[in-house]
Protein backbone atom coordinates (compact mmCIF):
# COMPACT_ATOMS: atom_id res chain seq x y z
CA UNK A 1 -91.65 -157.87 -120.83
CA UNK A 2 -90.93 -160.02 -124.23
CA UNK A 3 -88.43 -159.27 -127.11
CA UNK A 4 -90.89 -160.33 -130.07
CA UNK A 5 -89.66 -162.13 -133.34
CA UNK A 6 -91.39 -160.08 -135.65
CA UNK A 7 -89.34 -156.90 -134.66
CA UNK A 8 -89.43 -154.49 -137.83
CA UNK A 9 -85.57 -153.68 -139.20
CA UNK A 10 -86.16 -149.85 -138.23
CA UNK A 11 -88.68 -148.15 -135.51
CA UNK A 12 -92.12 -147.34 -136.92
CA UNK A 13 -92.58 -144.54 -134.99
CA UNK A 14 -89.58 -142.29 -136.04
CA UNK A 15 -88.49 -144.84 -138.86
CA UNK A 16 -84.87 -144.83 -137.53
CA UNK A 17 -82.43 -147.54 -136.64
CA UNK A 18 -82.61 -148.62 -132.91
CA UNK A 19 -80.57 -151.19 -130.79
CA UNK A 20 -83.25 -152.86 -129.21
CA UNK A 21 -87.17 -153.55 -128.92
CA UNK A 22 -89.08 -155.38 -126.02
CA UNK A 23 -92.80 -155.44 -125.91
CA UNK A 24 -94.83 -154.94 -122.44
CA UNK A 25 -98.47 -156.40 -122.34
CA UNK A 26 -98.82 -155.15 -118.63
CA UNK A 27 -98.89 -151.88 -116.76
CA UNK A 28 -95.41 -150.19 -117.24
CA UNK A 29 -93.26 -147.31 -115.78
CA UNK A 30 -90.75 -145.11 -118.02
CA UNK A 31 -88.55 -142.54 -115.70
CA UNK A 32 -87.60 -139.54 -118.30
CA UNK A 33 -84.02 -139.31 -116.32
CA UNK A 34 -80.94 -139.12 -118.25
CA UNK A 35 -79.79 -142.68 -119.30
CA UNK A 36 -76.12 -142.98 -119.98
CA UNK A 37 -76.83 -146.24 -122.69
CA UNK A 38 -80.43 -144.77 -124.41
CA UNK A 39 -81.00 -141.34 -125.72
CA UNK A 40 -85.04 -142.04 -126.59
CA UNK A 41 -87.42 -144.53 -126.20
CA UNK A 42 -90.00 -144.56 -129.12
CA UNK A 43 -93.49 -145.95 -128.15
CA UNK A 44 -95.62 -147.62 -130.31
CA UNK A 45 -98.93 -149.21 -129.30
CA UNK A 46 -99.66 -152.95 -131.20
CA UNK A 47 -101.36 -155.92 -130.65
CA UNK A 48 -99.13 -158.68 -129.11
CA UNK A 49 -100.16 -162.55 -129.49
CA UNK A 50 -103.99 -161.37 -130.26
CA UNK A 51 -103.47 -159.06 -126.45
CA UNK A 52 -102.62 -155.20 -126.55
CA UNK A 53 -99.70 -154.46 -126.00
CA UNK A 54 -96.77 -151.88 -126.50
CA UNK A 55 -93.33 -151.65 -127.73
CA UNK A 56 -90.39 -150.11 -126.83
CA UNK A 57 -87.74 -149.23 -129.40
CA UNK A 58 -84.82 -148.05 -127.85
CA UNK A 59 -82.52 -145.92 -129.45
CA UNK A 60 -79.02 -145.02 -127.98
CA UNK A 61 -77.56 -141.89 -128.30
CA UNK A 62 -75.39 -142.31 -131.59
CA UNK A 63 -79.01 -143.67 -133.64
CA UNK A 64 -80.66 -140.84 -132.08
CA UNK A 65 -77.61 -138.30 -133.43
CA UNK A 66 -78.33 -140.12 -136.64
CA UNK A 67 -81.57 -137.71 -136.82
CA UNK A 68 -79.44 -134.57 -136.35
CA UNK A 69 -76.99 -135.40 -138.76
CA UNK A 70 -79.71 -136.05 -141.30
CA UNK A 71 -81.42 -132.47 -140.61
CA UNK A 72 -80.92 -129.68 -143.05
CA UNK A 73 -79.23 -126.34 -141.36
């Protein structure tokens, strides 16, 4: 796992704020349990230092109520 420097200033996938990003050029494991600090982890597959890899922006749960507050009744 590696936090990269060119980290975007909000997740590409669901274009959102997020606290944190790490990127994983290995095999990984994500358990879908309830997580008292992150509400949803947004996946995004992207080349790492010429190598595939994958990032992991990690929302917690007041970014991720950011989406319902945004969403027309």
């Amino acid at each position: 796992m590696e936090i990269p420097a060119d980290a975007p200033a909000v997740c590409p996938v669901c274009e959102k704020p997020y606290e944190s990003v790490t990127v994983h050029t290995d095999g990984v494991m994500v358990a879908l349990n309830d997580n008292e600090r992150y509400r949803r982890v947004c996946f995004d597959p992207e080349r790492h230092d010429g190598d595939p890899g994958l990032y992991f922006y990690h929302h917690t749960h007041e970014q991720a109520d950011l989406e319902r507050a945004d969403a027309t009744p």
